[in-house]
Protein backbone atom coordinates (compact mmCIF):
# COMPACT_ATOMS: atom_id res chain seq x y z
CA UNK A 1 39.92 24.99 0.39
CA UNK A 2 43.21 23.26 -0.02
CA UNK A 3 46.41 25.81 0.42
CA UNK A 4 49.43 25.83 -1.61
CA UNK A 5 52.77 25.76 -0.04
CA UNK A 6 53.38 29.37 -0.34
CA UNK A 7 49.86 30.34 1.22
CA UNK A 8 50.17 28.01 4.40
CA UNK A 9 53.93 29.68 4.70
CA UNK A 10 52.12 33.19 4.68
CA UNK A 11 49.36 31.58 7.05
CA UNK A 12 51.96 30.42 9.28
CA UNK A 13 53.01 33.58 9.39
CA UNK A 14 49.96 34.99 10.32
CA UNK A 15 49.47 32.73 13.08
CA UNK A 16 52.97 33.11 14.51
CA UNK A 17 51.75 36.98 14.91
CA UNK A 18 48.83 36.12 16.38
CA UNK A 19 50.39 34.14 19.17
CA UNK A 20 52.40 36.84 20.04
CA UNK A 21 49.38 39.09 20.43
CA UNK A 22 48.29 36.31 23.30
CA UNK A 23 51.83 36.31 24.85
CA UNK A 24 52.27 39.78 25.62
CA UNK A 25 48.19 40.28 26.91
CA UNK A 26 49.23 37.37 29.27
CA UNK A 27 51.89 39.89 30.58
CA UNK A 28 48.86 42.62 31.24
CA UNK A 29 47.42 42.82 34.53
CA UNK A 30 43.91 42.47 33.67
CA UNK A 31 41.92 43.19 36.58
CA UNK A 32 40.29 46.42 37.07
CA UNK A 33 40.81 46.75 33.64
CA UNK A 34 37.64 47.15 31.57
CA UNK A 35 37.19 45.20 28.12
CA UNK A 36 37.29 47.99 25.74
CA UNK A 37 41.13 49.06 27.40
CA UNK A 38 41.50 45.39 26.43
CA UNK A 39 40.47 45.77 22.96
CA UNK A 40 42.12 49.22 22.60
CA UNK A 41 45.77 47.47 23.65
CA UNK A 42 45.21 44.72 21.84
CA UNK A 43 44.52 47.20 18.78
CA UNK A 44 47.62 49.15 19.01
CA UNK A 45 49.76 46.12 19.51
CA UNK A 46 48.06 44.55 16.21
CA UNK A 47 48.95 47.56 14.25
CA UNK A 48 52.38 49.54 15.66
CA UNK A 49 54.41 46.57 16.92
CA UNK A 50 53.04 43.77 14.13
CA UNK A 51 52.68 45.99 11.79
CA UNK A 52 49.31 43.95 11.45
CA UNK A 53 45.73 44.71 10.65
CA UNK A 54 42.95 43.75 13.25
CA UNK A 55 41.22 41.13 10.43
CA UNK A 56 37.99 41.26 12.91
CA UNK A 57 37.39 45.00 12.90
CA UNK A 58 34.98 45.77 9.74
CA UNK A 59 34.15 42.63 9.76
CA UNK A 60 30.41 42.20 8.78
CA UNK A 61 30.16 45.66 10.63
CA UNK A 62 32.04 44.69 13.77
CA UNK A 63 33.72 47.45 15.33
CA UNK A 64 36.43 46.20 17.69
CA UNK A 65 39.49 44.48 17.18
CA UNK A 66 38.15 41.35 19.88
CA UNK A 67 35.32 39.57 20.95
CA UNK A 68 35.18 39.89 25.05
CA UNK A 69 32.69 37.25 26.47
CA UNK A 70 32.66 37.54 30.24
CA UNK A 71 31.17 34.46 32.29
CA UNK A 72 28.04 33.43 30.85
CA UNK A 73 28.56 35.03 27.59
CA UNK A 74 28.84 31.88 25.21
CA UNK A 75 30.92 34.27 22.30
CA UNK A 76 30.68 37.34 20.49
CA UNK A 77 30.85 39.42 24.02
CA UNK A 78 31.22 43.63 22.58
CA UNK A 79 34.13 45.33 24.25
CA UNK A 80 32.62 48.30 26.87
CA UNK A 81 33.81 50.41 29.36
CA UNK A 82 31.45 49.84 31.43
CA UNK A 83 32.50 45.82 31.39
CA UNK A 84 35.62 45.74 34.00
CA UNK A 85 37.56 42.24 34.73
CA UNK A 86 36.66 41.41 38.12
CA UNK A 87 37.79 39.19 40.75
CA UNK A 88 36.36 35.55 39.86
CA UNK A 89 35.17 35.90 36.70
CA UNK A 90 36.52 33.92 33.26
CA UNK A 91 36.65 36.12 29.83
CA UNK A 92 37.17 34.52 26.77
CA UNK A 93 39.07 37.15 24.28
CA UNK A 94 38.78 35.95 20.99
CA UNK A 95 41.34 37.49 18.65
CA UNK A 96 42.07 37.54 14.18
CA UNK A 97 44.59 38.95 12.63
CA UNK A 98 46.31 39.46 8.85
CA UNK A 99 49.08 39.82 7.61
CA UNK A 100 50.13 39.82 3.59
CA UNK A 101 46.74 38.87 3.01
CA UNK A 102 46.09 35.59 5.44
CA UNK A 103 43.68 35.94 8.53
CA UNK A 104 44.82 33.34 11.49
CA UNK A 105 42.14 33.01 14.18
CA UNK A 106 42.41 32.27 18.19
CA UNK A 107 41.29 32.93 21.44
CA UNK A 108 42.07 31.85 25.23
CA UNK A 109 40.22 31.96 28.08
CA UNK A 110 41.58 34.02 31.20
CA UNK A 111 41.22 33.63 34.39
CA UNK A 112 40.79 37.05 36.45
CA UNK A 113 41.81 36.39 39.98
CA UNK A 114 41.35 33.84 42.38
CA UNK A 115 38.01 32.16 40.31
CA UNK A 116 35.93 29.03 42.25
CA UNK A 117 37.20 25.53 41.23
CA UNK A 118 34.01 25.27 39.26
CA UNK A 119 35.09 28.16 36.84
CA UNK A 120 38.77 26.52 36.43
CA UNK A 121 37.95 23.12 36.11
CA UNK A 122 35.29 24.07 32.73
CA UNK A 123 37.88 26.55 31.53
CA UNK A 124 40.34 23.49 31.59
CA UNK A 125 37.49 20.54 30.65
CA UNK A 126 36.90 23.33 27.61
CA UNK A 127 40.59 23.73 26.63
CA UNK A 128 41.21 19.76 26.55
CA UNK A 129 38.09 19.46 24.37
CA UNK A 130 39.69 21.79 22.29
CA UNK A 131 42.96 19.68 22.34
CA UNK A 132 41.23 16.33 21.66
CA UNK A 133 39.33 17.98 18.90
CA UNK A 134 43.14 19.08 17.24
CA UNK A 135 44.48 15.41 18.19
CA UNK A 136 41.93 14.07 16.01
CA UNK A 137 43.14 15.46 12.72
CA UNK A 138 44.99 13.67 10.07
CA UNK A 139 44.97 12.99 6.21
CA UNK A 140 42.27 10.53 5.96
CA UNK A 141 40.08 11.38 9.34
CA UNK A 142 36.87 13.00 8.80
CA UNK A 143 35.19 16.50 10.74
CA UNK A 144 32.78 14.43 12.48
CA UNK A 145 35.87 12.44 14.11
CA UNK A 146 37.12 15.78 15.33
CA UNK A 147 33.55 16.82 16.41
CA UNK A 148 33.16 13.77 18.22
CA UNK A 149 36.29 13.60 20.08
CA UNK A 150 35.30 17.10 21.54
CA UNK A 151 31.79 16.39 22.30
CA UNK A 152 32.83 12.83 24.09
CA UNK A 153 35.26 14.95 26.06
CA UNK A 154 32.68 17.63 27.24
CA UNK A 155 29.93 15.25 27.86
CA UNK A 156 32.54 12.64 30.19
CA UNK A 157 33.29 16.05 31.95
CA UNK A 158 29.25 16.32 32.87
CA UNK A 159 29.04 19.73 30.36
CA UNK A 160 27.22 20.64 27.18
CA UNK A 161 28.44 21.82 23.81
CA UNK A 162 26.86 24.84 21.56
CA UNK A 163 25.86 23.83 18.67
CA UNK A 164 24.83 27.07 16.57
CA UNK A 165 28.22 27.73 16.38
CA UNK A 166 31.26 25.78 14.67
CA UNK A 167 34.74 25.96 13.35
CA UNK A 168 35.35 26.98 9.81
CA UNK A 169 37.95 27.59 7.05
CA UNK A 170 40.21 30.08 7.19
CA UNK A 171 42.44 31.79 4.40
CA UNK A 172 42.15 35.17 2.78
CA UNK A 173 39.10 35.35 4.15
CA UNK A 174 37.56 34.46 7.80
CA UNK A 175 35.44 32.32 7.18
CA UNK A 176 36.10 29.90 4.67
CA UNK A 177 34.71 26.40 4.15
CA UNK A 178 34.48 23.66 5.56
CA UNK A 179 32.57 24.06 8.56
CA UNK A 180 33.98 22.71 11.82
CA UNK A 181 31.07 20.92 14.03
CA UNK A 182 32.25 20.42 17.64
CA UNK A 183 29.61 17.41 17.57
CA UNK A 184 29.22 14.68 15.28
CA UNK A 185 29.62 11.12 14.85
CA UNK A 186 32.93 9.36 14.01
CA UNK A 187 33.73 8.70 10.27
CA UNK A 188 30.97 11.33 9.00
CA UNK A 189 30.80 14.25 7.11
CA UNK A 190 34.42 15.54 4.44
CA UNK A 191 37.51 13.46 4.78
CA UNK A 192 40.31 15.07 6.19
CA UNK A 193 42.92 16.40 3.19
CA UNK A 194 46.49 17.94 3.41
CA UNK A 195 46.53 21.49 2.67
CA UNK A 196 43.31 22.24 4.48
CA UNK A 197 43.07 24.84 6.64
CA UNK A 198 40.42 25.93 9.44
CA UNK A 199 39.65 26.74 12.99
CA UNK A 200 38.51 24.57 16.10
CA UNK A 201 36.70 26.23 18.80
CA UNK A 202 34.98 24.60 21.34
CA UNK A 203 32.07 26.65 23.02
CA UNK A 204 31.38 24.24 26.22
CA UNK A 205 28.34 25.17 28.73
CA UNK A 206 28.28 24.23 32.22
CA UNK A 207 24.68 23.93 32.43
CA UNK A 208 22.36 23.30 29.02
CA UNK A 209 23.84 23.92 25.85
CA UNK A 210 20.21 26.32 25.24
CA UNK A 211 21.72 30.10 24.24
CA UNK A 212 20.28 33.22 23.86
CA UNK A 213 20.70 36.26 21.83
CA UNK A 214 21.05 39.63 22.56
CA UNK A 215 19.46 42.36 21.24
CA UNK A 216 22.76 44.22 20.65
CA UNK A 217 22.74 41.66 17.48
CA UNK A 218 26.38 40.26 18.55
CA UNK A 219 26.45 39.05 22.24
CA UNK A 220 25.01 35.13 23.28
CA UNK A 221 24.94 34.05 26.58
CA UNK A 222 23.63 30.98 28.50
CA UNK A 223 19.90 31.14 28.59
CA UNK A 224 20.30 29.47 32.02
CA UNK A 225 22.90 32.02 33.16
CA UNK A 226 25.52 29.55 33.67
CA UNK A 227 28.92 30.15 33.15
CA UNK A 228 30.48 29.26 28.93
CA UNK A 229 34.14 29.16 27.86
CA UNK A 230 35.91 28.57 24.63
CA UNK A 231 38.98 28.06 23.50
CA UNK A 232 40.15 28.25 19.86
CA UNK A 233 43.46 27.40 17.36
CA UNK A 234 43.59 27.80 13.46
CA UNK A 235 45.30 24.52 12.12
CA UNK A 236 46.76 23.04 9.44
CA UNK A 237 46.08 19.63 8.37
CA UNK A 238 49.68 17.99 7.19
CA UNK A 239 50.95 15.09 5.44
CA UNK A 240 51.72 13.58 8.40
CA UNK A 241 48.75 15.07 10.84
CA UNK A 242 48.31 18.41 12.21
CA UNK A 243 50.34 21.29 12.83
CA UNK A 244 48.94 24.02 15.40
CA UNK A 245 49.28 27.14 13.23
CA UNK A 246 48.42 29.82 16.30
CA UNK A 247 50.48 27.73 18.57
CA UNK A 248 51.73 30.10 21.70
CA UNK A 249 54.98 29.24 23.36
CA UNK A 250 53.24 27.34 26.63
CA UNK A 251 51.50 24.96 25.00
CA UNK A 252 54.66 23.97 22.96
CA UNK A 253 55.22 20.83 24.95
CA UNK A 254 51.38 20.41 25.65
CA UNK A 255 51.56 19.68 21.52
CA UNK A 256 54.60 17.88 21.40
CA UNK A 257 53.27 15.23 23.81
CA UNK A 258 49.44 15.31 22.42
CA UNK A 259 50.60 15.25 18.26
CA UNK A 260 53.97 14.75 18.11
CA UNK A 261 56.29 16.85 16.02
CA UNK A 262 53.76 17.43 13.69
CA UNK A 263 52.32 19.98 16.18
């Protein structure tokens, strides 16, 4: 659970790659496109320019490189042709990668289009739950401070959070321990310790947090058809508090104001 020096370096690493995967899909245009031409970039990007491996295809039989959940697809939305990025809807593309052996984890909601203020303003309530959630951690604070910060944020907002699916550890493999509740009470559950390393990612619903699952075996959506979003970073907990290990260049004074230098 705890990472030597050497690994978070090689973690870092990872996660610097990763955010450069994000930074250069925010430079596709995206509409009209479907989500398997997504997935299909995203793959050759991975694995000619990072000289990378896709850490998600393979992956307990998963056969893409991304998760594309469109609208009210809480998470685990399959890549398709037959999905295109319209006009007014929100996709979540949720994104691993490794590199010498460390998997870094992140996604980022997009926004195709002009979308209704209802659509941006849970994309954004979803990202700042993520934020508050990441703001939270420090040597000594506990995962239920983190899970409450983000489920405070959601509920003050007037939304619901998921609760079937959390955070988790990260390393040489994707999912690690501890698991990352985006609920909880403040104080609870393992105390916060430098070295750690895991993801936070948020799955906020604009109606009931009830989901559904598809028979495909991968894809949940709203069971009330509202729209979901989620946003996700892979962290580091530090001596000194947290350091934002997928960190892309945009939000580099978001984190500077919210943690500090730490971030």
């Amino acid at each position: 659970m705890i990472k030597h020096p050497h690994e978070l370096a090689l973690m870092a690493e990872s996660g610097r790659l990763l955010a450069s995967v994000f930074e250069a899909l925010d430079r596709l245009p995206l509409e009209g496109l479907s989500t398997l031409q997504v997935n299909d970039w995203v793959e050759r990007f991975i694995v000619q320019e990072l000289k990378a491996r896709p850490a998600s295809k393979g992956q307990y039989g998963f056969a893409y490189v991304l998760n594309s959940s469109i609208d009210n697809v809480v998470c685990h939305g399959i890549p398709s042709a037959s999905d295109i990025l319209r006009e007014g809807s929100i996709v979540n593309f949720d994104i691993t990668l490794e590199k010498n052996g460390y998997i870094a984890d992140s996604s980022k909601m997009y926004l195709i289009g002009e979308v209704s203020h209802a659509a941006r303003r849970l994309v954004n309530a979803t990202r700042e739950a993520m934020w508050k959630g990441i703001a939270s951690v420090r040597p000594g604070a506990t995962l239920g401070d983190i899970g409450f910060a983000i489920q405070r944020h959601a509920k003050d907002a007037g939304y619901s959070v998921v609760k079937e699916y959390c955070g988790h550890g990260i390393g040489r493999e994707m999912h690690e321990e501890p698991q990352v509740l985006h609920y909880g009470h403040r104080g609870a559950g393992l105390a916060l310790e430098p070295g750690m390393t895991f993801t936070i990612e948020p799955m906020i619903n604009q109606g009931r947090a009830a989901i559904d699952s598809s028979d495909d075996g991968w894809t949940v959506t709203t069971r009330d058809g509202k729209l979901s979003a989620q946003c996700e970073h892979t962290v580091e907990v530090t001596d000194s508090g947290v350091r934002v290990l997928t960190l892309r260049t945009e939000e580099r004074a978001l984190a500077e104001r919210l943690l500090g230098k730490a971030g």
